[in-house]
N, C-alpha and C. Protein backbone atom coordinates (compact mmCIF):
# COMPACT_ATOMS: atom_id res chain seq x y z
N UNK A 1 124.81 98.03 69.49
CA UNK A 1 124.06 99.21 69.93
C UNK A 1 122.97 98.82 70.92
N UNK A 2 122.22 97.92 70.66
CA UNK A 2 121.35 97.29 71.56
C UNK A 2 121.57 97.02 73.02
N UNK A 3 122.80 96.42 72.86
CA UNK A 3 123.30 96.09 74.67
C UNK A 3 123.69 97.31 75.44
N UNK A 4 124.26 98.41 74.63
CA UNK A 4 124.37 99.68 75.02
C UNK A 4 123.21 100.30 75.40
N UNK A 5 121.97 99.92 75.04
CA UNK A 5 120.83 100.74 75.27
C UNK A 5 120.12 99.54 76.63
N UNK A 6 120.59 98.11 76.39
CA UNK A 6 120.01 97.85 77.36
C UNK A 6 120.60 98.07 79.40
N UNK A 7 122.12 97.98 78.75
CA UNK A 7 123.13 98.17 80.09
C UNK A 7 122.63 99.59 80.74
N UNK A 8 122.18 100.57 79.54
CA UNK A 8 121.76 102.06 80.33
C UNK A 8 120.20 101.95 81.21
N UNK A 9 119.32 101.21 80.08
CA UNK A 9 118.25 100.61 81.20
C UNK A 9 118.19 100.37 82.46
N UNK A 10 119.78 99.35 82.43
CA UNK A 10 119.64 98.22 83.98
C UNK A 10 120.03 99.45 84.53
N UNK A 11 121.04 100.52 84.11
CA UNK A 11 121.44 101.46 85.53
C UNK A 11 120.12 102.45 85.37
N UNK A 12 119.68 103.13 84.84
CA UNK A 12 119.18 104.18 85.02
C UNK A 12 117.62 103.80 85.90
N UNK A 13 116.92 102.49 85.30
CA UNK A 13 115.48 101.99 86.03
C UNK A 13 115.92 102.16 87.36
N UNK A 14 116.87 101.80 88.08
CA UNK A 14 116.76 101.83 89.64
C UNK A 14 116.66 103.00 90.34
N UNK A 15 117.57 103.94 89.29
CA UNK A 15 117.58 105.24 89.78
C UNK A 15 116.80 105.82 89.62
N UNK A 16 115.70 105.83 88.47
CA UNK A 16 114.78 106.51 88.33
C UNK A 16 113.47 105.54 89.63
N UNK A 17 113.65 104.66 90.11
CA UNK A 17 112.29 104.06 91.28
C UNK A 17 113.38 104.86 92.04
N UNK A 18 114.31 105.16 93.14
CA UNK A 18 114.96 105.78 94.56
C UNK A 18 114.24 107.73 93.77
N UNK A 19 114.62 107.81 92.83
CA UNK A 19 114.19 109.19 92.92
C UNK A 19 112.34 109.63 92.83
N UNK A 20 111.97 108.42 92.49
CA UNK A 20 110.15 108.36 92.62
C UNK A 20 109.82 108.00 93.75
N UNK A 21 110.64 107.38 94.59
CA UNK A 21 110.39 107.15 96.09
C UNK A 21 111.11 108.54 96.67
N UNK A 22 111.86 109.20 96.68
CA UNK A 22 112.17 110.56 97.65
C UNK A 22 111.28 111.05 97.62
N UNK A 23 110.81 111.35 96.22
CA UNK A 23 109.93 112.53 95.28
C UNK A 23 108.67 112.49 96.39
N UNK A 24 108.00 111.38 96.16
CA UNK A 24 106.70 110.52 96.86
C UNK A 24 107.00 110.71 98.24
N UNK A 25 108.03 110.46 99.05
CA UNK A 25 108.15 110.82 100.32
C UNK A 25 107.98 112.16 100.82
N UNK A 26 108.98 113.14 99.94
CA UNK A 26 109.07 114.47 100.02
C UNK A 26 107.22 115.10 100.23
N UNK A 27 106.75 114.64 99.31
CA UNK A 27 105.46 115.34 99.46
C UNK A 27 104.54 114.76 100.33
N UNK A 28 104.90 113.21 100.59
CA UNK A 28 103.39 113.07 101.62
C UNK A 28 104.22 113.89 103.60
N UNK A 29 105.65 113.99 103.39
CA UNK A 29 106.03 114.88 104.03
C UNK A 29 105.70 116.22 104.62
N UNK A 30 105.48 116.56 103.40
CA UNK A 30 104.82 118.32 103.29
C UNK A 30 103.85 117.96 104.00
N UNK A 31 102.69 117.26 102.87
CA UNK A 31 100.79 116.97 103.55
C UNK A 31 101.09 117.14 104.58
N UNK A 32 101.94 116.14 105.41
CA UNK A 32 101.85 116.19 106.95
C UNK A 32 102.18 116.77 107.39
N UNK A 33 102.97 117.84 107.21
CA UNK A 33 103.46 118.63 108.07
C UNK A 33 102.73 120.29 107.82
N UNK A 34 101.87 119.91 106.67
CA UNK A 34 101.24 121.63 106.49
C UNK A 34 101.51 122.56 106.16
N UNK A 35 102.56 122.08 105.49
CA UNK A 35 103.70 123.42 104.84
C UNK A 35 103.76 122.62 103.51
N UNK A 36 104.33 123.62 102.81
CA UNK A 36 104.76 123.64 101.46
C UNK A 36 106.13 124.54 100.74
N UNK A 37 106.75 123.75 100.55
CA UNK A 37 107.52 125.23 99.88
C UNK A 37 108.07 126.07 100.85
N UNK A 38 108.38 125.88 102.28
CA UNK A 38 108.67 126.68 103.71
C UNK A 38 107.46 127.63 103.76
N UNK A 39 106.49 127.32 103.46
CA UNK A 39 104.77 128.11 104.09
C UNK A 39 104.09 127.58 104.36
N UNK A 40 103.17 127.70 104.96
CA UNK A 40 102.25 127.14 105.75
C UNK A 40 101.05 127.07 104.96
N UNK A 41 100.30 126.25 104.90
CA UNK A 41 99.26 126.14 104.28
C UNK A 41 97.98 127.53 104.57
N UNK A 42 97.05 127.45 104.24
CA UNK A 42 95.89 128.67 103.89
C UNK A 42 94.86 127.72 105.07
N UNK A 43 94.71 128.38 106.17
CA UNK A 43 93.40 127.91 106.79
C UNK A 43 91.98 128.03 106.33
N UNK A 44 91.30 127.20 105.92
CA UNK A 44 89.75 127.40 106.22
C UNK A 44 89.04 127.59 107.33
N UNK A 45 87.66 128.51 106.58
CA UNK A 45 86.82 128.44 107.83
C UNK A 45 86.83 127.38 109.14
N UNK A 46 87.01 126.87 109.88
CA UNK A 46 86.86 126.32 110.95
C UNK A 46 85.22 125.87 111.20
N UNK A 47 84.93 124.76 110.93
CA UNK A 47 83.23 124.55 111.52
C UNK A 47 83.72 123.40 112.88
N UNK A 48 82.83 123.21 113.46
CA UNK A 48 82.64 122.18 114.12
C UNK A 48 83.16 120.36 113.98
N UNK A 49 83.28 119.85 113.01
CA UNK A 49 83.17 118.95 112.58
C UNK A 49 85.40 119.42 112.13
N UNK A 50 85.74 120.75 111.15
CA UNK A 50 86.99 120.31 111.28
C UNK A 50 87.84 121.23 112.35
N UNK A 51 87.44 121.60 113.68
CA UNK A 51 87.88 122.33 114.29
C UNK A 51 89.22 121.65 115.27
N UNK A 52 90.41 121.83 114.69
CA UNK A 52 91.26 121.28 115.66
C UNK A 52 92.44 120.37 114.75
N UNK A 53 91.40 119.64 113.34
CA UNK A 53 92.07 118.80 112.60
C UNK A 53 92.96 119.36 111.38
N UNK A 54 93.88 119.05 111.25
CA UNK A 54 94.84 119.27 110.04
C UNK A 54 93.93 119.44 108.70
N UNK A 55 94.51 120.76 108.02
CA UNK A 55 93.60 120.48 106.67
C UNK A 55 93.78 119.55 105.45
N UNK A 56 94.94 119.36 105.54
CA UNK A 56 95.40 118.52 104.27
C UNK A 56 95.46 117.12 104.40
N UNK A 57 94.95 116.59 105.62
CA UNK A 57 95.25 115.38 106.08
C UNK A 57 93.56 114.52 106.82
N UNK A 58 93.05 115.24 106.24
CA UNK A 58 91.40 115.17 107.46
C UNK A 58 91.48 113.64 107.16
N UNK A 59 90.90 113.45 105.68
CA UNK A 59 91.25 112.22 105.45
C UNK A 59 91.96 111.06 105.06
N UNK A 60 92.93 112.09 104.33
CA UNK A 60 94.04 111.41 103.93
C UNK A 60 93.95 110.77 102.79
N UNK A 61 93.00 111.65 101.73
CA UNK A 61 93.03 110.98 100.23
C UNK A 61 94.09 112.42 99.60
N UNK A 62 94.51 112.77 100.21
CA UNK A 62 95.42 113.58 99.16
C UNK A 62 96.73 112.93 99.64
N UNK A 63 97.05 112.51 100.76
CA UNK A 63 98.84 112.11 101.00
C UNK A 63 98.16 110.46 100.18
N UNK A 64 97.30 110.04 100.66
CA UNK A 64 97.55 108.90 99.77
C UNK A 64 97.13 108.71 98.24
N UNK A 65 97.22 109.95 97.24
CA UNK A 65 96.74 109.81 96.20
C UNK A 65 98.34 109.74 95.59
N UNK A 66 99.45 110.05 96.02
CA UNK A 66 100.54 109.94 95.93
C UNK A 66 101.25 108.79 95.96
N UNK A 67 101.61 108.07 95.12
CA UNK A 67 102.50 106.77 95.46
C UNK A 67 102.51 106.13 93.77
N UNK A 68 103.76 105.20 94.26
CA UNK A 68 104.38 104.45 92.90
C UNK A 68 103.32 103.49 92.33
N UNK A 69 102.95 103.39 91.15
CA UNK A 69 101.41 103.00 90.72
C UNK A 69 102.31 101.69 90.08
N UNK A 70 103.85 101.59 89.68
CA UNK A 70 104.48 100.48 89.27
C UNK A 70 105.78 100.63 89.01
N UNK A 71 106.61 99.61 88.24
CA UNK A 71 107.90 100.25 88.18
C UNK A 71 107.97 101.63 86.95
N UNK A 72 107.19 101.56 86.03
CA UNK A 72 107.18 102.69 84.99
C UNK A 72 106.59 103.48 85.24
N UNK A 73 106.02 103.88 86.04
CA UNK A 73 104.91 105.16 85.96
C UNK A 73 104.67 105.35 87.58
N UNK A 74 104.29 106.31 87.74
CA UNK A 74 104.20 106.92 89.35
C UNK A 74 103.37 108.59 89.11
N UNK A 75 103.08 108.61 90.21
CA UNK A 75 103.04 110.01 90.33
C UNK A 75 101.24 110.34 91.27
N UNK A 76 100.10 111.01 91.14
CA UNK A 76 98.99 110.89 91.46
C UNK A 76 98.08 109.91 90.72
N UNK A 77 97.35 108.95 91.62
CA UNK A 77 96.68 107.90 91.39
C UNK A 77 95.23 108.33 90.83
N UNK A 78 94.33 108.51 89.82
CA UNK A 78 93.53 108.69 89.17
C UNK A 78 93.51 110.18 88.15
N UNK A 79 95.04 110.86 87.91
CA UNK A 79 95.20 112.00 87.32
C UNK A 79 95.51 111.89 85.90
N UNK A 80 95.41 110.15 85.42
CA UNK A 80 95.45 110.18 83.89
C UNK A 80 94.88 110.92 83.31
N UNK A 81 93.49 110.93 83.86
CA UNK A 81 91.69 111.35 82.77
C UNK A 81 92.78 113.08 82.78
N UNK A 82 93.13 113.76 84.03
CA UNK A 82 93.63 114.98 83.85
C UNK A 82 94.45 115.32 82.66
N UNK A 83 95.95 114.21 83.13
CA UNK A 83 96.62 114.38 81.68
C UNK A 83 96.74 114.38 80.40
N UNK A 84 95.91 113.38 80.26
CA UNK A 84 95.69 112.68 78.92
C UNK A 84 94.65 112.90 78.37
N UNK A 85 93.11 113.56 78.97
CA UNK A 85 92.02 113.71 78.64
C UNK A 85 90.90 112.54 78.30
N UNK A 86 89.91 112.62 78.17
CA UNK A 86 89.24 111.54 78.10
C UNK A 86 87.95 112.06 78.62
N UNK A 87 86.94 110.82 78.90
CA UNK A 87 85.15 111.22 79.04
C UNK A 87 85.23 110.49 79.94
N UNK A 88 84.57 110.89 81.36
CA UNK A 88 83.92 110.50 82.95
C UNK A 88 82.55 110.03 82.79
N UNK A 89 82.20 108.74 81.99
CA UNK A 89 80.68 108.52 81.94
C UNK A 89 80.11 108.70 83.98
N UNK A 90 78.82 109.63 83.83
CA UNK A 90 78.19 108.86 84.80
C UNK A 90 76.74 108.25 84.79
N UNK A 91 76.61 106.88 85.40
CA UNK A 91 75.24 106.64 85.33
C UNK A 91 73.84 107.18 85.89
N UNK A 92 72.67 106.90 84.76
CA UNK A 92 71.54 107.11 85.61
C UNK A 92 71.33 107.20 87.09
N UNK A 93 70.78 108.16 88.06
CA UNK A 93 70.43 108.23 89.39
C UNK A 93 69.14 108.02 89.65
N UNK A 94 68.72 107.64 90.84
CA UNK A 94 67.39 108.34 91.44
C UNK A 94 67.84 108.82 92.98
N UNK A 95 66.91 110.04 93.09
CA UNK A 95 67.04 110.83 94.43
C UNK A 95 66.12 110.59 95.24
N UNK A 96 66.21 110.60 96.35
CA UNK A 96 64.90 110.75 97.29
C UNK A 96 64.91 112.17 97.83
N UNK A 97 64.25 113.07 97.52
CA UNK A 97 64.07 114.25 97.87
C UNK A 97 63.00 114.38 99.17
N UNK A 98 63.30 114.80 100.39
CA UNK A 98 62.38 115.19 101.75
C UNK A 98 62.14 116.57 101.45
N UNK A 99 60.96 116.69 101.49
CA UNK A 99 60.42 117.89 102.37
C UNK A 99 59.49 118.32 103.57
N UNK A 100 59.30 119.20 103.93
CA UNK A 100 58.73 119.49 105.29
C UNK A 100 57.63 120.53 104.86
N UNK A 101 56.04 120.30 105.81
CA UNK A 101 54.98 121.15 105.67
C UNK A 101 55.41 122.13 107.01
N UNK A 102 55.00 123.14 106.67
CA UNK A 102 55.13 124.14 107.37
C UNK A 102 53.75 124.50 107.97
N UNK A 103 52.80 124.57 108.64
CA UNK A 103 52.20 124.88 109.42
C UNK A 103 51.97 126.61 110.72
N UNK A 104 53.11 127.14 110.67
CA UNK A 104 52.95 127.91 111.70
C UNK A 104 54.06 128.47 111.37
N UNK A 105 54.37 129.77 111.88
CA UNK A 105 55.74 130.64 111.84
C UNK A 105 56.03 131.01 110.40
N UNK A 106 57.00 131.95 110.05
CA UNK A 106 56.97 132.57 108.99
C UNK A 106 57.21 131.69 107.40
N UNK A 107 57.39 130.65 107.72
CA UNK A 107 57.13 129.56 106.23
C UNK A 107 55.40 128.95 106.50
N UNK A 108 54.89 129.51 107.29
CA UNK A 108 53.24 128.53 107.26
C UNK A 108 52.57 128.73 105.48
N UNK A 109 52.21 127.39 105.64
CA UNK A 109 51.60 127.46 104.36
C UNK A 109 52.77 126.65 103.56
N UNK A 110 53.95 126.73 103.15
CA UNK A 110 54.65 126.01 102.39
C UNK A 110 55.84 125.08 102.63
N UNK A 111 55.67 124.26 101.52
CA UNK A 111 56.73 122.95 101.79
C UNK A 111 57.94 123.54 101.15
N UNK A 112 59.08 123.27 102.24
CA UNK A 112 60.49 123.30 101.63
C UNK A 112 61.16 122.18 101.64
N UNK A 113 62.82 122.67 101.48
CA UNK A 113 63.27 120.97 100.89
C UNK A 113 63.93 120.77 102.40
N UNK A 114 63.72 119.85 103.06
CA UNK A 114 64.50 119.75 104.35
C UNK A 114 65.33 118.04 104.52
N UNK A 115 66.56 118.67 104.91
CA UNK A 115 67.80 117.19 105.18
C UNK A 115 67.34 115.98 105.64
N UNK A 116 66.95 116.45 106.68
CA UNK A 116 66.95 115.79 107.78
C UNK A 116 65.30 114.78 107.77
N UNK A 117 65.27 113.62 106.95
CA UNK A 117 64.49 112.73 106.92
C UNK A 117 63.85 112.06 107.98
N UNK A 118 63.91 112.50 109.20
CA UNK A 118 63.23 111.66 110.48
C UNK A 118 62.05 113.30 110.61
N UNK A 119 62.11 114.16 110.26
CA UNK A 119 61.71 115.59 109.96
C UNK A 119 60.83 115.50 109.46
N UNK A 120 60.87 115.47 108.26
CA UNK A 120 59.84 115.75 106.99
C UNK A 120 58.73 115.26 106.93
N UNK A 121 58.10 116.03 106.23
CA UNK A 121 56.65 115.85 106.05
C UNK A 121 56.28 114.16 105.03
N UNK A 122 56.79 114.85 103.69
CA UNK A 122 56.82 113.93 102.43
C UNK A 122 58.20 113.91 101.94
N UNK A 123 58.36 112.90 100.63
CA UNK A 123 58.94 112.88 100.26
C UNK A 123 58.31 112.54 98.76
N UNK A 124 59.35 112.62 97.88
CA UNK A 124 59.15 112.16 96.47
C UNK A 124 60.74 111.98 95.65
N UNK A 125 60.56 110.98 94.37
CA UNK A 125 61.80 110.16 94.02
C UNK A 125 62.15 110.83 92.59
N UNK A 126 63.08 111.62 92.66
CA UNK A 126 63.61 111.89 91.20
C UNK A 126 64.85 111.93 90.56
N UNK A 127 64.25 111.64 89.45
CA UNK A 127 65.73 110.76 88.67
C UNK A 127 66.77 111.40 87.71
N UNK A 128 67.91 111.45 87.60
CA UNK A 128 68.73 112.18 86.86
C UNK A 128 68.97 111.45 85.81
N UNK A 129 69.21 111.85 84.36
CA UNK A 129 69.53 110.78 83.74
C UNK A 129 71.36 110.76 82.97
N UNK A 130 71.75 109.53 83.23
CA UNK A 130 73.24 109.17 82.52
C UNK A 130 73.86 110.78 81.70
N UNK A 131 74.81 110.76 81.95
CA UNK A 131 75.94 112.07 81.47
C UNK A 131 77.38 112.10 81.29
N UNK A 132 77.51 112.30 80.63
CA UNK A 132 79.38 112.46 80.36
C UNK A 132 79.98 113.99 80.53
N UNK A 133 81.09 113.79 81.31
CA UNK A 133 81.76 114.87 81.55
C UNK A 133 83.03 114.84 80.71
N UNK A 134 83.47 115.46 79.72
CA UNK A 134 84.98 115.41 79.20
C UNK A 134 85.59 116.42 79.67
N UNK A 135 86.96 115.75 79.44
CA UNK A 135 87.94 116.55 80.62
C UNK A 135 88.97 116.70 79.30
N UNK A 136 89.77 117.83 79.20
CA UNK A 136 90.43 118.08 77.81
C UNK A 136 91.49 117.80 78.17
N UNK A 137 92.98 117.54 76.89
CA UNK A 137 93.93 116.68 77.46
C UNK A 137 95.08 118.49 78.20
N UNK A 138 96.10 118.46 78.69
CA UNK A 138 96.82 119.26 79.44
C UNK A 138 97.47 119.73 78.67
């Protein structure tokens, strides 16, 4: 019985990596091409920064989150915690928060929080502390 179960192994493992490689092709296929399913993907707003560029591909962590992770297992590369569930520790932070004095025009008198650090007035450092996110199993 054993050699029977192992002879089905030797055929079926190969076939199951050619059909995890179509599978895997098929879709970083789609990404690139912007369709899905014979539709076209959903445009976003358009800003400056992605005006012109493909949406599903800007950077290319979604066609490459796709691929054979080994010979047993495949599929999206960090979607265990999804499947299987589990806790996302994250560590302690500190922030540097800018703000800007206002002086003149309709904010005179008060500090807001402003980006742009070559700007700002002051700044000050605050800290978030360590957190876990659990993610439930599917």
């Amino acid at each position: 019985m054993a050699s029977l179960e192992v002879q089905l192994q030797n055929i079926i493992r190969p076939l199951t990596k050619e059909l995890v490689n179509a599978a895997v092709r098929w879709t970083q296929e789609n990404i690139k091409r912007q369709k899905w399913e014979g539709s076209a993907c959903q445009k976003e707003k358009e800003t400056k920064l992605s005006k012109g560029k493909p949406l599903l591909t800007g950077r290319r962590d979604l066609y490459n989150a796709f691929q054979i992770v080994d010979d047993h297992s495949f599929g999206v590369v960090g979607a265990r915690i999804h499947n299987y569930g589990g806790a996302v520790a994250h560590p302690a932070l500190t922030h540097r928060l800018t703000f800007k004095s206002y002086k003149r025009g309709r904010f005179a008198g008060k500090a807001l929080f402003h980006r742009n650090n070559d700007k700002a007035s002051f700044s000050k450092t605050a800290q978030s502390g360590a957190y876990n996110n659990s993610i439930p199993q599917r």
